[in-house]
C-alpha atoms as a PDB file:
ATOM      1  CA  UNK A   1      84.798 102.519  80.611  1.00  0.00           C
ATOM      2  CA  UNK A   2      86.394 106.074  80.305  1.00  0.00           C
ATOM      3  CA  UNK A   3      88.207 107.331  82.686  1.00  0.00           C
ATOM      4  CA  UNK A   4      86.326 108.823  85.680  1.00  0.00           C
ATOM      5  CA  UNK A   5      87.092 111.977  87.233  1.00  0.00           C
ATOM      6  CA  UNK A   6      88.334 112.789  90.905  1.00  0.00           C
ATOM      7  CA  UNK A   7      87.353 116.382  92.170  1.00  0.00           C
ATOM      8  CA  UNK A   8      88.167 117.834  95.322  1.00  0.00           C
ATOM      9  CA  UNK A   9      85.722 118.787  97.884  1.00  0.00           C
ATOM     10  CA  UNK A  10      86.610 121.914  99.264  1.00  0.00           C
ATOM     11  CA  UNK A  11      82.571 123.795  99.780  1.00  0.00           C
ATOM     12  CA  UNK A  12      79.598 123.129 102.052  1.00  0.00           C
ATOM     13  CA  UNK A  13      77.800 121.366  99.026  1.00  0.00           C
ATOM     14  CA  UNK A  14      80.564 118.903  98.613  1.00  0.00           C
ATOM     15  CA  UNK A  15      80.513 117.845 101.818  1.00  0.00           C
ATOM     16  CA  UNK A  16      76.686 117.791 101.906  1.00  0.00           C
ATOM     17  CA  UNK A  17      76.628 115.243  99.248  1.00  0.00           C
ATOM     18  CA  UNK A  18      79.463 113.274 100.608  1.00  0.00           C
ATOM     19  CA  UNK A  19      76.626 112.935 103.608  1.00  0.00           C
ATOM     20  CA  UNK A  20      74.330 111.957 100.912  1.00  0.00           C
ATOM     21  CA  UNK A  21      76.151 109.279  99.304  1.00  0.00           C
ATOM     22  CA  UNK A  22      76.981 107.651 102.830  1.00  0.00           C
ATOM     23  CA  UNK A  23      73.955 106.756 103.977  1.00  0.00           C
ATOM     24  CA  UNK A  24      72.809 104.197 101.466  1.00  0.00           C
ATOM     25  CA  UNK A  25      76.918 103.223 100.936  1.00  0.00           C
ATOM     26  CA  UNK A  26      77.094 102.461 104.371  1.00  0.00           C
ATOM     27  CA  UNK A  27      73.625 100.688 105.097  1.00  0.00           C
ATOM     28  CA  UNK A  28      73.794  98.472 101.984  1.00  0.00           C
ATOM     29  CA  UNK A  29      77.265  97.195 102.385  1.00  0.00           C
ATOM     30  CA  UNK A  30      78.224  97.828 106.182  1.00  0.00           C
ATOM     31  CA  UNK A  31      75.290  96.711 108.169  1.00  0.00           C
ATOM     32  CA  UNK A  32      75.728  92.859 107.042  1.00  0.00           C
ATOM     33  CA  UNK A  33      78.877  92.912 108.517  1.00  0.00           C
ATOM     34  CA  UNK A  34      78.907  95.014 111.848  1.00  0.00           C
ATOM     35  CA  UNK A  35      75.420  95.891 112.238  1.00  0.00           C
ATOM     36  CA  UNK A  36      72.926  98.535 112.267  1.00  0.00           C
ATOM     37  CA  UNK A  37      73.474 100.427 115.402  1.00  0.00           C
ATOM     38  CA  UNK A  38      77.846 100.431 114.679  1.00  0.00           C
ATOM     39  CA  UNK A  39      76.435 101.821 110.948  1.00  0.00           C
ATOM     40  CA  UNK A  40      74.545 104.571 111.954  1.00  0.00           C
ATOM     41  CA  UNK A  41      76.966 105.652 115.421  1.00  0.00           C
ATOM     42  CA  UNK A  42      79.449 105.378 112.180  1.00  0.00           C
ATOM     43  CA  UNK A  43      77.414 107.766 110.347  1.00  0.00           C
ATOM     44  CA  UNK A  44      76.603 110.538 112.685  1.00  0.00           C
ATOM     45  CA  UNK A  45      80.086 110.308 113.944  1.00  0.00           C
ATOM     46  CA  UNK A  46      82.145 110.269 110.409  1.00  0.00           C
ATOM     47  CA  UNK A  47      80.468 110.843 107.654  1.00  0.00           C
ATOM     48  CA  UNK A  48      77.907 113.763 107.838  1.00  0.00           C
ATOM     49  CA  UNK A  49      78.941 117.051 106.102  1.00  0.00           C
ATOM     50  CA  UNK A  50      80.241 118.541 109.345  1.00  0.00           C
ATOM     51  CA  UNK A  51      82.258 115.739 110.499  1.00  0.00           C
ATOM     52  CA  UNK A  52      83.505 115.911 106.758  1.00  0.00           C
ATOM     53  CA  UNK A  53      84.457 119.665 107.062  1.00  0.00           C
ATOM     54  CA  UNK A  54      86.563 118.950 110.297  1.00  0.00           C
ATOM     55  CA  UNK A  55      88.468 115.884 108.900  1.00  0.00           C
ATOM     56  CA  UNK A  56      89.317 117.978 105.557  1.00  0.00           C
ATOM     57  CA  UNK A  57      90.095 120.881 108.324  1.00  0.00           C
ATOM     58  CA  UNK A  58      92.845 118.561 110.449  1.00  0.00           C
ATOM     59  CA  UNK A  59      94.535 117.492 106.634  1.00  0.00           C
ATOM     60  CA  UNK A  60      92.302 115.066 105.283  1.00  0.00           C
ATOM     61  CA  UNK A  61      91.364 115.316 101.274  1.00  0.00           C
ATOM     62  CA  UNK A  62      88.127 113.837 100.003  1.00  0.00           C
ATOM     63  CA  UNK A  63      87.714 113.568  96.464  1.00  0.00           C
ATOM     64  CA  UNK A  64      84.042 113.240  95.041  1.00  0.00           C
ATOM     65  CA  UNK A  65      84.414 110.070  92.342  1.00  0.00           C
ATOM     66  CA  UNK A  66      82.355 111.150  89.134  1.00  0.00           C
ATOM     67  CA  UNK A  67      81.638 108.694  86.259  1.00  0.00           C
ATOM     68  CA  UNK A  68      82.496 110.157  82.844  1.00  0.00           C
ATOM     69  CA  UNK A  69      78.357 110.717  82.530  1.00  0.00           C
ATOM     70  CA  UNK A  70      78.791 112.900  85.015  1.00  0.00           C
ATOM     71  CA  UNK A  71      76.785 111.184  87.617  1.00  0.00           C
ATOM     72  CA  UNK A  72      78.796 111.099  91.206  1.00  0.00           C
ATOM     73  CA  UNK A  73      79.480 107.376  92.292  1.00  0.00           C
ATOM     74  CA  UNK A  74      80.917 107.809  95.355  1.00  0.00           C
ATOM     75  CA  UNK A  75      83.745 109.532  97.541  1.00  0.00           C
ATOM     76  CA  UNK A  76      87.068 108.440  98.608  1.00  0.00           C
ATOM     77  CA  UNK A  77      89.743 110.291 101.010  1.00  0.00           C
ATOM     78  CA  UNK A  78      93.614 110.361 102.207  1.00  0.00           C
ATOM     79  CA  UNK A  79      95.931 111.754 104.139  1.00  0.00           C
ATOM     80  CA  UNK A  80      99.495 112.341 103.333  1.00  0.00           C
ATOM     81  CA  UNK A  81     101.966 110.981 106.474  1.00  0.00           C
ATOM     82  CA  UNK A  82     105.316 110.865 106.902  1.00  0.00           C
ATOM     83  CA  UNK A  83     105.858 107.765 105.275  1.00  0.00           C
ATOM     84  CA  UNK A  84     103.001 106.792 103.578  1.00  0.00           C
ATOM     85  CA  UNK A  85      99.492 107.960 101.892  1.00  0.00           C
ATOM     86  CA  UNK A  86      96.485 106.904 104.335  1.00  0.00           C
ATOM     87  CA  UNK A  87      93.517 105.777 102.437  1.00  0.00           C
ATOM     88  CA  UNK A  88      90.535 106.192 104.743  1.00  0.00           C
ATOM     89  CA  UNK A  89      87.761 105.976 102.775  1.00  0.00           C
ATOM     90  CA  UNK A  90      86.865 104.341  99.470  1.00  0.00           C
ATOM     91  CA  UNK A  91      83.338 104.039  98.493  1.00  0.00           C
ATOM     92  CA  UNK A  92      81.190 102.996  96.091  1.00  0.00           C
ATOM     93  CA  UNK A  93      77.891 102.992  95.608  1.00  0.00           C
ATOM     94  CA  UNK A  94      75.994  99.738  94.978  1.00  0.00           C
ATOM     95  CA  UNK A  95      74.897 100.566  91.159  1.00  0.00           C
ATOM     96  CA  UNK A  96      78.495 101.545  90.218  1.00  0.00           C
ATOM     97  CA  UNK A  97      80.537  98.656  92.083  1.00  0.00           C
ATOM     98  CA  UNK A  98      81.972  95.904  89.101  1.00  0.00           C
ATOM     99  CA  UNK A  99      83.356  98.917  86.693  1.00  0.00           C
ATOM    100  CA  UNK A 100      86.587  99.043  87.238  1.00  0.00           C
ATOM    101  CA  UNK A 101      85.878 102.112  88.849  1.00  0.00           C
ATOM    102  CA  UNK A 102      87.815 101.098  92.457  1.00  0.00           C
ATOM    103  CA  UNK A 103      90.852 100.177  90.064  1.00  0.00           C
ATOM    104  CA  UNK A 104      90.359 103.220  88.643  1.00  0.00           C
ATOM    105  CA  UNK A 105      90.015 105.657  92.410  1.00  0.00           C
ATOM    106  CA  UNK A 106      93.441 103.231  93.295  1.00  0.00           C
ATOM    107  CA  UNK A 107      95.243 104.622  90.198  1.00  0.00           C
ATOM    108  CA  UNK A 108      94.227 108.201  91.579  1.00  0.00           C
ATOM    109  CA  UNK A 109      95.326 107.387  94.758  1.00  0.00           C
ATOM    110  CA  UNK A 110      98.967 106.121  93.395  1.00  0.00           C
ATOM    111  CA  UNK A 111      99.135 109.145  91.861  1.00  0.00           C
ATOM    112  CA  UNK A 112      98.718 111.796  94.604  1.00  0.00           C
ATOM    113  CA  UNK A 113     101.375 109.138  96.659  1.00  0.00           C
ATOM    114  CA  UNK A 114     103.672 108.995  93.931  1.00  0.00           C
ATOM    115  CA  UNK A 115     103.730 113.198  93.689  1.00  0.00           C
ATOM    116  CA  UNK A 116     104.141 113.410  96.863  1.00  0.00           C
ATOM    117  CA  UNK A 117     107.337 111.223  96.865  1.00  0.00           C
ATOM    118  CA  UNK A 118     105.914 108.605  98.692  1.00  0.00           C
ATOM    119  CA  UNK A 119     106.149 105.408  98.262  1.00  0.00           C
ATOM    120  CA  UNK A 120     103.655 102.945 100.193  1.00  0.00           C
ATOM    121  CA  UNK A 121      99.728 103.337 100.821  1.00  0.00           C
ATOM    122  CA  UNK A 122      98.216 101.786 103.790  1.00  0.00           C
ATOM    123  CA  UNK A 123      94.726 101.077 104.917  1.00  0.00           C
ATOM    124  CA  UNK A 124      92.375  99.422 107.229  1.00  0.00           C
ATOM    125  CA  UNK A 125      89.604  97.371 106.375  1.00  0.00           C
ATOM    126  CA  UNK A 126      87.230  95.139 108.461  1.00  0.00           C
ATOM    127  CA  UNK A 127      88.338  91.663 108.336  1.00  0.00           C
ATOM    128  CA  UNK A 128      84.937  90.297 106.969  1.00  0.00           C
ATOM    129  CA  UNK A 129      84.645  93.133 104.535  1.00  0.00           C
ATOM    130  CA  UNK A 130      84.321  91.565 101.313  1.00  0.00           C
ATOM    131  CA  UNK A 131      86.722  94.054 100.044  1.00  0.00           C
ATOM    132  CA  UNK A 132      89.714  92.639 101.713  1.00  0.00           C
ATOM    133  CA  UNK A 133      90.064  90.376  98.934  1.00  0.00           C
ATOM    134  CA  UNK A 134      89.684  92.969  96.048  1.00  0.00           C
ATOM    135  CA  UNK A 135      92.544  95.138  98.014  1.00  0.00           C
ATOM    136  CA  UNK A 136      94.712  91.805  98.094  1.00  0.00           C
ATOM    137  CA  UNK A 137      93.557  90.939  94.034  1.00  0.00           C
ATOM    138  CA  UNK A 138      94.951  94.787  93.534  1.00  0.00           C
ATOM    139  CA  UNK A 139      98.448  94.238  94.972  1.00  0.00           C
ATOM    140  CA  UNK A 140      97.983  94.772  98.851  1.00  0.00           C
ATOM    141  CA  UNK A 141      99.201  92.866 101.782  1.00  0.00           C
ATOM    142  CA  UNK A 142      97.558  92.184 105.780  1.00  0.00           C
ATOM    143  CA  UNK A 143     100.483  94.126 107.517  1.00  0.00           C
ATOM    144  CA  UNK A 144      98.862  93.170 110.918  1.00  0.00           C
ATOM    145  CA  UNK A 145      95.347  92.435 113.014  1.00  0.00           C
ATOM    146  CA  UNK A 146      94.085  95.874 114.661  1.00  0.00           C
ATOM    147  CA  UNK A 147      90.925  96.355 116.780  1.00  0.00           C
ATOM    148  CA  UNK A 148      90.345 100.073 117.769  1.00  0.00           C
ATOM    149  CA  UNK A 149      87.817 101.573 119.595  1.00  0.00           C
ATOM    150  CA  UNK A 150      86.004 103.955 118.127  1.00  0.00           C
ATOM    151  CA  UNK A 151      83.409 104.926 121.189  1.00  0.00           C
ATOM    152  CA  UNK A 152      79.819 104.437 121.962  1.00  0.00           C
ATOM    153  CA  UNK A 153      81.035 100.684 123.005  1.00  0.00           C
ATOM    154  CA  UNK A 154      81.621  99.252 119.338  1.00  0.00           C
ATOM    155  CA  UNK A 155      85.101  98.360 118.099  1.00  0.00           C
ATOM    156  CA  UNK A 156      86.341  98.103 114.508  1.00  0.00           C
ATOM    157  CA  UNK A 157      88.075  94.803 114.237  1.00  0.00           C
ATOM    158  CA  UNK A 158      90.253  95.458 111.194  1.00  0.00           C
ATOM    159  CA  UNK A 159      93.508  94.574 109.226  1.00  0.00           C
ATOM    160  CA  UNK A 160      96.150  97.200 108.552  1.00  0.00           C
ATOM    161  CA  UNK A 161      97.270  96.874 104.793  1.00  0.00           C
ATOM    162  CA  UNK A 162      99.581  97.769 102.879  1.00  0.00           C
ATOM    163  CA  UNK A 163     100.567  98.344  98.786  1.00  0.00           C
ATOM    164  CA  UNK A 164     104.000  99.081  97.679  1.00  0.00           C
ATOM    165  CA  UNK A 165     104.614 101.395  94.903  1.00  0.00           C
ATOM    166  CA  UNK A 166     107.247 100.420  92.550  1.00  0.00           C
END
């Protein structure tokens, strides 16, 4: 596969199709695993083009993932902390998952750490997210056990992890 291209969403239209791409992201992968009603509070809470605008507003960066065929795949974003590079979001969706296309968005991500001068990248993911493995296959580590609660009486039961750039 070629390489895939990152670009920054920074207008309205961005973020609009960030709230596009979450929907069927989020209810094909997410409901399995915490449920319907946790998916959409999710949603309407996180992940619709306003809520996008304020994150990237308080020093988040999302990225819009593109394949090289142009066709957008899905969205990832970070924030830069003291420390470390936060990745918050990484997602795929369904058609474009098994291309080497999350190894690819991880390279990205190393990147922006690395010129940044930092020199770990943490995450949280929900323990019976099928992705904790693929994080662990790409070089991260379970740092600790974290359940947070994120309102409207659901709680994300997740592990903090962690990759260490060399």
């Amino acid at each position: 596969m070629n390489k895939p291209s990152f670009l920054a969403a920074t207008q309205p239209e961005d973020f609009k199709l960030i709230e596009a791409l979450a929907g069927p992201i989020w209810r094909g992968h997410y409901t399995p695993i915490i449920g319907a009603g946790q998916v959409e509070y999710m949603l309407q809470q996180r992940q619709t083009a306003k809520a996008v605008e304020e994150q990237i507003r308080h020093g988040d960066f999302y990225y819009l993932i593109q394949t090289p065929e142009g066709e957008k795949s899905g969205y990832l974003s970070v924030s830069f902390r003291p420390d470390e590079l936060f990745l918050s979001k990484l997602y795929l969706l369904k058609s474009h998952r098994g291309q080497g296309l999350a190894r690819k968005a991880l390279g990205f991500i190393e990147d922006l750490a690395r010129s940044k001068g930092l020199k770990r990248i943490t995450l949280t993911v929900h323990k019976q997210n099928p992705s904790v493995k693929i994080y662990q296959a790409l070089g991260f580590r379970i740092l600790e056990s974290v359940i947070t609660d994120i309102g409207g009486g659901y709680v994300m039961d997740d592990y903090r992890m962690a990759l260490d750039l060399a």
